[in-house]
Structures are given as structure tokens and as C-alpha cells.
Protein backbone atom coordinates (compact mmCIF):
# COMPACT_ATOMS: atom_id res chain seq x y z
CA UNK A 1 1.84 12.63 12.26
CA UNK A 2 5.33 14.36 11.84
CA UNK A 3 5.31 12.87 8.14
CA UNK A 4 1.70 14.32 7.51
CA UNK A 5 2.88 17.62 8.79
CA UNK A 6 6.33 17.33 6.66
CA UNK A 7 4.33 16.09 3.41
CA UNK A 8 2.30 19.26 4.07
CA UNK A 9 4.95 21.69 4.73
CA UNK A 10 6.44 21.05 1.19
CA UNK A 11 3.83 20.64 -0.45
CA UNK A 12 3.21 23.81 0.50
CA UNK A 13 7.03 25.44 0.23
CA UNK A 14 7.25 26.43 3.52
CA UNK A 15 10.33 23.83 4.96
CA UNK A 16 13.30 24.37 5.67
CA UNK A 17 15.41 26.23 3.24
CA UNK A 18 12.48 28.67 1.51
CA UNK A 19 13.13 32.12 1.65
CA UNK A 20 9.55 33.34 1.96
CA UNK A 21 6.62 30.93 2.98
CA UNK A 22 3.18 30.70 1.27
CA UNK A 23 0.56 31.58 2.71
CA UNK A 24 -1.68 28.60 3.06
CA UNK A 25 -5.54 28.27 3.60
CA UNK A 26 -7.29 25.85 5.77
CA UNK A 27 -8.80 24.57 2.65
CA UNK A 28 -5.64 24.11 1.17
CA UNK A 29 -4.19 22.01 4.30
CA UNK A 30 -7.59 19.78 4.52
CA UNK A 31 -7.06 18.83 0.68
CA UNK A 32 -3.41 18.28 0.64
CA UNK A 33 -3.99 15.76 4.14
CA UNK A 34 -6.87 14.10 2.05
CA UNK A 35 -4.32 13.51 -1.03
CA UNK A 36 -1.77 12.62 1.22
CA UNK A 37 -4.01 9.59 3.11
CA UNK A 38 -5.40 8.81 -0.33
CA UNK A 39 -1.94 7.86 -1.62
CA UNK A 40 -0.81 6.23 1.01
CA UNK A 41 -3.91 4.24 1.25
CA UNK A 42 -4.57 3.23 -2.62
CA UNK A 43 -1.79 0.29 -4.18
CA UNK A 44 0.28 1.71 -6.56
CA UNK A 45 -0.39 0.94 -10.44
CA UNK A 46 1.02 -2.75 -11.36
CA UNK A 47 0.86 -1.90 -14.83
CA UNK A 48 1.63 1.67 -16.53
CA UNK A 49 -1.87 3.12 -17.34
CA UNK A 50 -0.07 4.80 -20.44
CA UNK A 51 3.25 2.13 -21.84
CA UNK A 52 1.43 -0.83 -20.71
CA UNK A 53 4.49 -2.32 -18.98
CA UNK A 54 4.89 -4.11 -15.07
CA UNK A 55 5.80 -1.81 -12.28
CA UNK A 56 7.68 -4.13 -10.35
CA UNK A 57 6.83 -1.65 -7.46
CA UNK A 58 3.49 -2.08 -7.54
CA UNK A 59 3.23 -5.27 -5.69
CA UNK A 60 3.24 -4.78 -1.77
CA UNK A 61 2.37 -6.77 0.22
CA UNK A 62 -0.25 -5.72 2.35
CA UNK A 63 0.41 -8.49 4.93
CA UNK A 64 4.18 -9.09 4.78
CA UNK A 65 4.01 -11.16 8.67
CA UNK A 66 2.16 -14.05 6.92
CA UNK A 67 3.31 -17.05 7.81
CA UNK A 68 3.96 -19.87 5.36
CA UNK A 69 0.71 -20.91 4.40
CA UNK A 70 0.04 -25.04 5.17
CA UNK A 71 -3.72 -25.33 5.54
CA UNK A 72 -6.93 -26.87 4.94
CA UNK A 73 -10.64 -26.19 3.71
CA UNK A 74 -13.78 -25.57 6.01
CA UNK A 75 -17.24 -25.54 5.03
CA UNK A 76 -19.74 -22.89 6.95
CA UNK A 77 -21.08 -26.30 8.04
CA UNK A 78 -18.63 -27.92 9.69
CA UNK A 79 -17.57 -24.12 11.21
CA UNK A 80 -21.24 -24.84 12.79
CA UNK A 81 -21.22 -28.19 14.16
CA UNK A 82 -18.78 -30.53 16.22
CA UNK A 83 -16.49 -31.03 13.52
CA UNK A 84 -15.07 -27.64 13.49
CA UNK A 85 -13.16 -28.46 16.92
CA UNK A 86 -11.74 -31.35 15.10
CA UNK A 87 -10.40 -29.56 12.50
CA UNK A 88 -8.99 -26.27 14.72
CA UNK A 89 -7.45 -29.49 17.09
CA UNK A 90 -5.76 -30.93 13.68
CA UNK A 91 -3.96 -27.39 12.49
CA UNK A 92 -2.81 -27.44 16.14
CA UNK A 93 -1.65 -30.98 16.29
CA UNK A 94 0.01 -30.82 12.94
CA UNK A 95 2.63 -28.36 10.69
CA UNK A 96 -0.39 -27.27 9.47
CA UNK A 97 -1.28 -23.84 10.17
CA UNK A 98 -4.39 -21.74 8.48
CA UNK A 99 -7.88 -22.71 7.19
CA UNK A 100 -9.94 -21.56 4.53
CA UNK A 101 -13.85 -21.30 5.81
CA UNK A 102 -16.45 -20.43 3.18
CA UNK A 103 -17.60 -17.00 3.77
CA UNK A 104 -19.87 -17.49 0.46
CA UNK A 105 -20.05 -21.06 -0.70
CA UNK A 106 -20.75 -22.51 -3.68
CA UNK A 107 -24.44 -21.90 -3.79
CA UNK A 108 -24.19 -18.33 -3.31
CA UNK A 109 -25.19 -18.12 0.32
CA UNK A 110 -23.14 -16.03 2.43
CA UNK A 111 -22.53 -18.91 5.41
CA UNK A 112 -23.54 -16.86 8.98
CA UNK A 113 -25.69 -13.70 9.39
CA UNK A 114 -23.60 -10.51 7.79
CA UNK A 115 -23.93 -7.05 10.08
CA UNK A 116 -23.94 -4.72 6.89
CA UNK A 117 -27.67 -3.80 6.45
CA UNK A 118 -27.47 -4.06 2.73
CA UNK A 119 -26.54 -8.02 2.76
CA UNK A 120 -28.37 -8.66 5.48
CA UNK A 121 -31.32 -7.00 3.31
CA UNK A 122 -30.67 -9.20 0.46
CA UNK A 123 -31.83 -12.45 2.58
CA UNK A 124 -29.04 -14.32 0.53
CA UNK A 125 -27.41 -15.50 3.65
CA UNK A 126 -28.10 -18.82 5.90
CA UNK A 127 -26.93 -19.24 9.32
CA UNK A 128 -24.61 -22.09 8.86
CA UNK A 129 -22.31 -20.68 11.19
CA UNK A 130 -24.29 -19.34 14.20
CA UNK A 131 -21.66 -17.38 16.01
CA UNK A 132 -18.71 -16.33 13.15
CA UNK A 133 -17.23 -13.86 16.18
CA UNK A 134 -16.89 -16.79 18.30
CA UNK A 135 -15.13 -18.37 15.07
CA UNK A 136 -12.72 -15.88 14.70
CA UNK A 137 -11.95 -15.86 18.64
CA UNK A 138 -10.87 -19.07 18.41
CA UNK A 139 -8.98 -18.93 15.19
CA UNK A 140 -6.96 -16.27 16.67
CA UNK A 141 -6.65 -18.09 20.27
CA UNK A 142 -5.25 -20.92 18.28
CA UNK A 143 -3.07 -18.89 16.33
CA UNK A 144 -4.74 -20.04 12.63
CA UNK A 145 -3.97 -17.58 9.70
CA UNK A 146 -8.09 -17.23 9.02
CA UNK A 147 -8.65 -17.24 4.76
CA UNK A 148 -12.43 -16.04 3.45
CA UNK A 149 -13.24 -17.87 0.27
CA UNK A 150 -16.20 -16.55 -1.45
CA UNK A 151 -17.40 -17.98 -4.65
CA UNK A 152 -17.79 -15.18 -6.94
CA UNK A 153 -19.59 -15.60 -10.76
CA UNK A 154 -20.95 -18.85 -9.47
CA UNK A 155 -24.09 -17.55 -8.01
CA UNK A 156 -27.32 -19.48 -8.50
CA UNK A 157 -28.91 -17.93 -5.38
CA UNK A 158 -28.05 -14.16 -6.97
CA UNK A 159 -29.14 -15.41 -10.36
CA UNK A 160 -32.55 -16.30 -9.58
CA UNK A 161 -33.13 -13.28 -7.74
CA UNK A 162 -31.71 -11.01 -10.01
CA UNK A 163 -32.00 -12.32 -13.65
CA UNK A 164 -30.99 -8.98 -15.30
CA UNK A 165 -27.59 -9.68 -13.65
CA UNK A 166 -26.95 -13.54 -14.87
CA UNK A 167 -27.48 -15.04 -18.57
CA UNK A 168 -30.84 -15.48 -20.16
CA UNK A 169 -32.02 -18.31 -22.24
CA UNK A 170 -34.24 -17.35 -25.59
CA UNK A 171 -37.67 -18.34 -23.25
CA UNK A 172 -36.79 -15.44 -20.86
CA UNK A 173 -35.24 -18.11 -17.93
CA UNK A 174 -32.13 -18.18 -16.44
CA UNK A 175 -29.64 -20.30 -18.04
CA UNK A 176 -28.56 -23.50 -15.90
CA UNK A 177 -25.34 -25.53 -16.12
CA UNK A 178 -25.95 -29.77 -15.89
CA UNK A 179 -26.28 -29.38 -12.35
CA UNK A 180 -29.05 -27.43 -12.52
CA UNK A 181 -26.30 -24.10 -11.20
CA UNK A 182 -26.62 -20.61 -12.54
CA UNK A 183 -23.82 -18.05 -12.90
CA UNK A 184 -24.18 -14.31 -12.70
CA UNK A 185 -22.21 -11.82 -15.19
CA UNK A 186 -18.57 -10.56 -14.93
CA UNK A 187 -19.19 -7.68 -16.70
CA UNK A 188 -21.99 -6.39 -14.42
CA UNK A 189 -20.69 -4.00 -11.74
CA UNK A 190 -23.09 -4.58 -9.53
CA UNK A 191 -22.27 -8.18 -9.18
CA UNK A 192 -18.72 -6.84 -8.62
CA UNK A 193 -19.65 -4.65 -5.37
CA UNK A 194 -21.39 -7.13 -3.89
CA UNK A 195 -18.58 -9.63 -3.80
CA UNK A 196 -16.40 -6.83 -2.88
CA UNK A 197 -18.90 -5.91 -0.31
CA UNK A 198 -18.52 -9.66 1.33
CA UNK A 199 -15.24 -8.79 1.25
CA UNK A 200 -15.04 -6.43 3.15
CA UNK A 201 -17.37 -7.33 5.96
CA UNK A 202 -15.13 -10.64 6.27
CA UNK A 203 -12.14 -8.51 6.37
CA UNK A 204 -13.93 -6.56 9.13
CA UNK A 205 -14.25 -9.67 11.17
CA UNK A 206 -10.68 -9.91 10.70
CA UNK A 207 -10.02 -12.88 8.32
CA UNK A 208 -6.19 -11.87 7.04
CA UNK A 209 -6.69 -13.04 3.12
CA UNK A 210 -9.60 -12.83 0.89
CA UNK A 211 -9.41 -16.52 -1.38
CA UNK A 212 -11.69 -15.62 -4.85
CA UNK A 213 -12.88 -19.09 -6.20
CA UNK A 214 -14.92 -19.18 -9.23
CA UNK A 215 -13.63 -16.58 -10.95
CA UNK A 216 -14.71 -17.00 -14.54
CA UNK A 217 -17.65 -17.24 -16.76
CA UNK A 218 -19.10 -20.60 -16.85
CA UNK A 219 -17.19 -23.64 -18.22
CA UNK A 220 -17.79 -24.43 -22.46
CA UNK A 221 -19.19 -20.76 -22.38
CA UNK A 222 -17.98 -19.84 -25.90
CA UNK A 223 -20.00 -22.31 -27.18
CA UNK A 224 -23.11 -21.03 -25.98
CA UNK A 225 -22.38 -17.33 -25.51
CA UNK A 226 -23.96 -16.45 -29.18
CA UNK A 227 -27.62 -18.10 -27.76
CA UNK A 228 -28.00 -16.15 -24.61
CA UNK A 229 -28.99 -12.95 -23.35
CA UNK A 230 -26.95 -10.86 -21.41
CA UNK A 231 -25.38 -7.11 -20.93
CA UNK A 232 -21.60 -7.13 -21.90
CA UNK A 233 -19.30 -4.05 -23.98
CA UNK A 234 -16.32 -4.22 -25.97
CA UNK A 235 -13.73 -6.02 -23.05
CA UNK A 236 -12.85 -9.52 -23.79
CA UNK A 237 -13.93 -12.15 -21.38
CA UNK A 238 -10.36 -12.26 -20.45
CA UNK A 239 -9.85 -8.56 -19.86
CA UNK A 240 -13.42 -8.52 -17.46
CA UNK A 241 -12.04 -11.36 -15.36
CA UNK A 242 -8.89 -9.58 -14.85
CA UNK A 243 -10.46 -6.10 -14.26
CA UNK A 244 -12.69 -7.90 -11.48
CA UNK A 245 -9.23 -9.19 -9.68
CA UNK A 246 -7.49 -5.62 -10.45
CA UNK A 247 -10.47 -3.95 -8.95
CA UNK A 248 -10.91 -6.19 -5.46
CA UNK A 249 -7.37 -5.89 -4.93
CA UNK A 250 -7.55 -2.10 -4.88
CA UNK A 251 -11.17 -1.89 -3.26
CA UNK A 252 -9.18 -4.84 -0.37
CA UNK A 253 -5.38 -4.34 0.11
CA UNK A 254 -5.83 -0.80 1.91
CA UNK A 255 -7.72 -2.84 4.35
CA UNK A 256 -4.61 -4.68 5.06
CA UNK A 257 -5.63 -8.38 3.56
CA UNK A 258 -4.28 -10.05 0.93
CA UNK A 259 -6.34 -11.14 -2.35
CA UNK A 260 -5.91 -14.33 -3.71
CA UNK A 261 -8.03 -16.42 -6.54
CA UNK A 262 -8.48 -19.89 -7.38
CA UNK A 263 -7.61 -20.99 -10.78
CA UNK A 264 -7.30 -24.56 -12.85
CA UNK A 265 -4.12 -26.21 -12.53
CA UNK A 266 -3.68 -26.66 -16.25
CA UNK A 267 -4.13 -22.94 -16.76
CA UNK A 268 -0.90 -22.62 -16.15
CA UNK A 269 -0.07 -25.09 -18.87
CA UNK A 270 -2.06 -23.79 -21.70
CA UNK A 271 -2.61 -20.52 -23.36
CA UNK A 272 -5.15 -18.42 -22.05
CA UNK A 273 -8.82 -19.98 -21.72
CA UNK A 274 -10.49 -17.21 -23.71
CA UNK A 275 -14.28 -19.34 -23.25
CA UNK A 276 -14.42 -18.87 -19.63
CA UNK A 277 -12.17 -15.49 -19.22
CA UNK A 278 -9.39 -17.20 -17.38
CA UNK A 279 -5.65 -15.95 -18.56
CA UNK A 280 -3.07 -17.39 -16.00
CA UNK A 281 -0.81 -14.49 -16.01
CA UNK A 282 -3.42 -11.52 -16.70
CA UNK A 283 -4.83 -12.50 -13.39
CA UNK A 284 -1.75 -13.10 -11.64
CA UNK A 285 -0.50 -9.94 -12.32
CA UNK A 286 -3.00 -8.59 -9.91
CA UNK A 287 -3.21 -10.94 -6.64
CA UNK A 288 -1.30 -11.41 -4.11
CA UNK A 289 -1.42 -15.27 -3.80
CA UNK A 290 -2.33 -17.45 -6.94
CA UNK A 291 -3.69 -20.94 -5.92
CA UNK A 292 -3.89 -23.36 -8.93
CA UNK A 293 -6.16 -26.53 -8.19
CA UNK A 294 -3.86 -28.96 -9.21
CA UNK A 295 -5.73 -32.11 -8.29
CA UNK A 296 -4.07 -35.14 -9.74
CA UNK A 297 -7.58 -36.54 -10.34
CA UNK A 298 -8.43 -33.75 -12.65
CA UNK A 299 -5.95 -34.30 -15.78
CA UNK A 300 -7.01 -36.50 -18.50
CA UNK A 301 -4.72 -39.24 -19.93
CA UNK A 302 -1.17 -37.88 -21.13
CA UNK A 303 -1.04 -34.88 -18.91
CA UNK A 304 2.82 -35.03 -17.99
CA UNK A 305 3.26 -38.22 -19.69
CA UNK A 306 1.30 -40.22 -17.60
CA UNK A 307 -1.83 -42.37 -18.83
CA UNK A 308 -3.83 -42.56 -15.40
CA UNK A 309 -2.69 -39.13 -13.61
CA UNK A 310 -4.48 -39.70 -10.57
CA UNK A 311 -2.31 -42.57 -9.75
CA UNK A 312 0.86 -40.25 -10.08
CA UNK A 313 0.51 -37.63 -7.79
CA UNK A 314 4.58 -36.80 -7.23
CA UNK A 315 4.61 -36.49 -10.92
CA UNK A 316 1.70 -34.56 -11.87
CA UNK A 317 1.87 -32.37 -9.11
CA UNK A 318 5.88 -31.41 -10.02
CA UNK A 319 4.74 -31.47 -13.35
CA UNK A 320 2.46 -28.45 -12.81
CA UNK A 321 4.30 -27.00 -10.64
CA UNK A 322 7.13 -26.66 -13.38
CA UNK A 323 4.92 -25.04 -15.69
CA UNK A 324 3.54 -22.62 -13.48
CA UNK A 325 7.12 -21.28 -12.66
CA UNK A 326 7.39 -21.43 -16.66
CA UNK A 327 4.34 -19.74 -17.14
CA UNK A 328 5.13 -16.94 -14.45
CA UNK A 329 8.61 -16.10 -15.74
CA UNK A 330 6.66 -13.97 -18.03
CA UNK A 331 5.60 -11.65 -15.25
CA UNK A 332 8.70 -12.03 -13.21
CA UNK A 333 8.57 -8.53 -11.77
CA UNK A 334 4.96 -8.71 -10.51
CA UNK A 335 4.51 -12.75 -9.77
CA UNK A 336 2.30 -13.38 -6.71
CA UNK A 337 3.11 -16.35 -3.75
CA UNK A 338 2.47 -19.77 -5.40
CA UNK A 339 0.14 -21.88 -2.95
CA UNK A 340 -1.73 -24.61 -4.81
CA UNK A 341 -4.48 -26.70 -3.40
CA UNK A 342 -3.43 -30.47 -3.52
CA UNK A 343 -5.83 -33.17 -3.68
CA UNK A 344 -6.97 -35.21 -0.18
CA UNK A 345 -10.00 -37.10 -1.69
CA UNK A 346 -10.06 -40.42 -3.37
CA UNK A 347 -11.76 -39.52 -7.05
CA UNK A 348 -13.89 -43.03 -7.39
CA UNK A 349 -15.40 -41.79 -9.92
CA UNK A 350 -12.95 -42.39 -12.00
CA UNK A 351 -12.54 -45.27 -13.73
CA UNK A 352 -9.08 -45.72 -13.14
CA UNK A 353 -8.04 -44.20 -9.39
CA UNK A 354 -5.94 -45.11 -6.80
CA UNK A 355 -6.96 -44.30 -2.76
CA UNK A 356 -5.56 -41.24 -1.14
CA UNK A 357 -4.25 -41.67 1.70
CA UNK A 358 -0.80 -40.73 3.86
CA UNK A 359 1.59 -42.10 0.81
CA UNK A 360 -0.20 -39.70 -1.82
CA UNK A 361 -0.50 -36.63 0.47
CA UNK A 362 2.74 -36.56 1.34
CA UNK A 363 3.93 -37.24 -2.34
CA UNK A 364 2.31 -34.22 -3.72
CA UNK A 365 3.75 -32.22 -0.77
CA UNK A 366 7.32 -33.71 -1.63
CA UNK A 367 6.70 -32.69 -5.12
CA UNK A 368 6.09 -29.44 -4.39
CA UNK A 369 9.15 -29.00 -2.17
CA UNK A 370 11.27 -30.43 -4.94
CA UNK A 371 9.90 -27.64 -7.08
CA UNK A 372 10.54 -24.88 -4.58
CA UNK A 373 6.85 -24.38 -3.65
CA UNK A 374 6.61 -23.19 0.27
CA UNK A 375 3.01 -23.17 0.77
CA UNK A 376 -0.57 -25.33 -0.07
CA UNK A 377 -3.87 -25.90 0.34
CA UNK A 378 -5.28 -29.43 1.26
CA UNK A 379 -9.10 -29.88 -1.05
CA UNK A 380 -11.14 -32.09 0.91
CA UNK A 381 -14.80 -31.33 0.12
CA UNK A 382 -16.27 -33.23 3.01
CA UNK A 383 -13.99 -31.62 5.07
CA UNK A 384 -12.13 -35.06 6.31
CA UNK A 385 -8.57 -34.94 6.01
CA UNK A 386 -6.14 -38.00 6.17
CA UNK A 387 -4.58 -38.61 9.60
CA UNK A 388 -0.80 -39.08 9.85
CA UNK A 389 0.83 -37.06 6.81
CA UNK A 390 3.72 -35.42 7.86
CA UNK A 391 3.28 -31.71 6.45
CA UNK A 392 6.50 -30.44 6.67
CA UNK A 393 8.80 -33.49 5.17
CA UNK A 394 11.99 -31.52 5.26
């Protein structure tokens, strides 16, 4: 309060030191309080509107008593069933210390029934989770740094409902990947708010970081953009994806969570993916946490030298790891917390693979220590983990 009332008084002139005061209208106090809460409240500019350059004080973080992040993934359906006391006992029994629960999964659904009478009017939620307050209670007993990941332009649910906001084929249908999923359109508004709007109503419930997965048009896009229907203006695919990440982090960090996306590892390795809208750094520049997937079981053969990568994951992991500081050195100034999700799965389908288990965990996590990296993420889509690893191997 004494700051509002000293912002006032000079705005104003009428501090200490003027020889004659102002006179000053009720109006004009009401408007100068508003500006005063609106700036404290919006994030500075990262990047000069005008010059184009990084304002390295535009990065704050809006949650600077995070802890280290070491933590795992949770589907809405194992926060609904017996498993999800297995998985709060493991963060307790372990180094580990957060989890990331689907707040909108990969389908589209939001995962328990939202209280904001617009979503809840959409119908394009299922109860997975029957109680999310009880969820929360116990993240928070158990002292669990609570991440929302919502999957954004993947949206089949949205897309069939709403075909003016997805990609239409020359019949008039929705356009479908090979497994029969639909995405919706990054340059649509609309689809932004709503997303946002998740957002916020899991930052309501009081999940600490907002985790953005899917954040990109759909993969080999460029090569059927030109056949399909859909609105779009003069931004690149690049630029939209970006704006979307710019805009949720000014629409979310007044709340006081963080904003993080998921991106591929080997974004970080390559020049910007102009198909799917994906620039490593462009994005980057506008999160507070930047989680490259940097599976081992996802690189082809040669990927840091190594023929079978999935059966070198100390190598491929450090590998990436390198680049990404690489890769980040261009946006030194403005670089967010590096906190990559490492691979717990065995990828059979493969036909060269090796089986993850404590001895491949732990490698990747060595890796990343030996590259400086303080946090991660452990991918297991099935939501089992490997017993024994030893997260914290310093």
C-alpha cells in the first residue's frame, strides 16, 4: 500500500520536495492505481517491440522458490485409480520430487470435470480424475511441485467439433494424421483462449507450472499444407508458434506459474523446423522452462556418432544436451531452465533396442549432470517407472 500511495503521489507531483501540489481528481487517482497494478502485473517485453533485440530484464521468474525439478509423468488415469498412490509413494521414497498429470491429454479431453461454465459447456472433458481437489490436497500434503500438461494443437476431440478451427481436406472432412488424430490451427485465436483458458483453471487449482506439449502444426505439414483448407495470414508457421508461447506466458505468469513447452530433442540440433512451426530458440525466448524430449530411442542411425542410439543413452543424451547449450548461447540473455524428459520405456519396436532399466536411467541422468543439467523429466507412457535408480547420483 505505501508504494501504491508513493507511485501515486509522484505521479501526481505532489511528494516531497514540490513547491505547489496538483490538484488531483478522483478519476485521476482510480486511473493512475489501475496503471500502476497493470504494470506490476503484466511481464515486461523480452524483446524490444521497436529494435528487435533481448531485454535481458524481461525474464522473471514468476516462481523463483521452485525447487529443482526431478519428476515423473501421470496420466488423468492413473490420477483416478490405485496407481496414483503408487506413484505419490515413489516421489516420496525417492530424490524425486514433482509430477506432471495431464490436465488435457493427448486426445483433447480435459482429464476431470473443469468449474469454468464455458469448458464445462463444451462437454470436451471426461472424468478420469473424479476428485482433482482431492489430487491437489495430496500433492501439496506430500510436498510434490504439481506440473499441468495440456496438449495444445493436437486436438482431435476440438477438431471434430469445430472443423472451421482445424484443417480441411478438398471433400469438406477434417484432415487425419496415420493414426486416425486431427490437429486444430495455430493461427486461430480461438483455439489459443481455450488452451489459455485450461490454463488458467489448472492454475486456479493451484498446479505451480503450466507444461505446453504439442506445440506445433502437425508433423510433414509442409508437404501437405498447399492441399488443405484452412484460415491463416501473412505470419510464418514459425512466428504463430512462437506468438502462441509469447501470448500464454503473458495471459499465465501474472498468475504466478511458470510456462514451459515440450519440444523435440533434435530441435536443438538443427535449424529451425519451418514444416511444423517449431524454432528452438524463437520459442525459448519466451518460456520459462524448455523441456526437449530427448529420448535415446528417437534418433535415427548416426545421431552423435552412434549407429543404434537407443543402446547409448550416456552418449546421446550428453550429446543433446551439448547442443542445446550450443543452440541457447544465441539467446544467452533470455535462456529459460533446461529440464529435458529422459526416456524410461524399452522402445521394442525398434529393430535394434536394448531394455531400460536401472543401468540406462541412471546413465542418461549421469549424462546430464556431466553436462551441467540440474533438472528432468522421466517419459514413461504407461506410467511404470523403473524401481531402484538412484536420482540424484552426485
Amino acid at each position: 500500500m505505501e508504494l501504491l500511495l508513493s507511485a501515486l503521489l509522484f505521479l501526481f507531483g505532489i511528494g516531497a520536495g514540490e513547491e505547489e501540489a496538483r490538484p488531483v481528481t478522483f478519476e485521476q487517482i482510480v486511473t493512475a492505481a489501475i496503471a500502476f497494478h497493470e504494470a506490476r502485473q503484466a511481464p515486461p517485453e523480452i524483446v524490444d517491440p521497436e529494435t528487435g533485440e533481448l531485454n535481458s530484464a524481461g525474464k522473471v521468474d514468476p516462481d523463483p522458490e521452485a525447487p529443482k525439478v526431478k519428476g515423473i509423468y501421470m496420466t488423468g488415469h492413473s490420477a483416478g485409480v490405485s496407481r496414483f498412490d503408487k506413484l505419490v509413494q515413489l516421489v516420496k521414497d525417492t530424490e524425486l520430487n514433482a509430477i506432471v498429470l495431464d490436465v488435457k491429454e493427448d486426445h483433447g479431453y480435459i482429464t476431470f470435470e473443469p468449474s469454468d461454465p464455458e469448458l464445462k459447456e463444451t462437454g470436451n472433458y471426461q472424468k478420469m480424475i473424479r476428485d482433482i481437489h482431492k489430487v491437489m490436497q495430496t500433492f501439496e500434503e506430500n510436498d510434490i511441485y504439481p506440473i499441468a500438461r495440456i496438449v495444445v494443437f493436437k486436438d482431435t476431440v476440438l477438431a471434430k467439433k469445430r472443423p472451421d478451427l482445424s484443417f480441411l481436406k478438398s471433400d469438406g472432412t477434417v484432415w487425419e494424421n496415420g493414426k486416425k488424430e486431427s490437429f486444430v490451427n495455430p493461427y486461430m485465436k480461438e483455439v489459443w483462449d481455450y488452451n489459455i483458458k485450461i490454463a488458467k483453471e489448472a492454475a486456479a487449482l493451484g498446479f505451480k507450472e503450466i507444461q505446453f506439449d504439442y506445440v506445433r502444426f502437425p508433423e510433414g505439414f509442409e508437404n501437405k499444407a498447399d492441399s488443405l483448407a484452412y484460415t491463416k495470414d501473412e505470419r510464418s508457421r514459425v512466428d504463430v508458434v512462437a506468438d502462441f508461447v509469447r501470448y500464454a506466458r503473458e495471459e499465465l505468469n501474472p498468475l504466478g506459474v511458470r510456462v514451459s513447452v515440450d519440444i523435440f530433442g533434435y530441435a536443438a540440433s538443427v535449424p529451425a523446423a519451418e514444416g511444423i512451426g517449431q524454432d528452438f530458440n524463437k520459442i525459448s525466448t519466451y518460456v520459462d522452462v524448455i523441456s526437449p524430449m530427448v529420448y535415446p530411442s528417437h534418433y535415427s542411425t548416426g545421431w552423435f556418432n552412434q549407429k543404434h542410439p537407443d543402446t547409448a543413452p550416456y552418449e546421446v543424451v550428453y550429446g543433446a544436451m551439448m547442443d542445446t547449450h550450443k543452440k541457447l548461447e544465441e539467446i544467452a540473455e533470455v535462456k529459460p531452465i533446461i529440464r529435458p524428459w529422459i526416456q524410461d520405456f524399452t522402445a521394442s519396436w525398434l529393430d535394434v533396442y536394448i531394455r531400460y532399466g536401472v543401468k540406462e536411467v541412471e546413465a542418461q541422468i549421469r549424462a546430464l549432470q556431466d553436462a551441467g543439467i540440474e533438472e528432468f523429466l522421466l517419459w514413461n507412457s504407461g506410467n511404470v517407472y523403473t524401481e531402484g535408480v538412484n536420482y540424484d547420483l552426485q
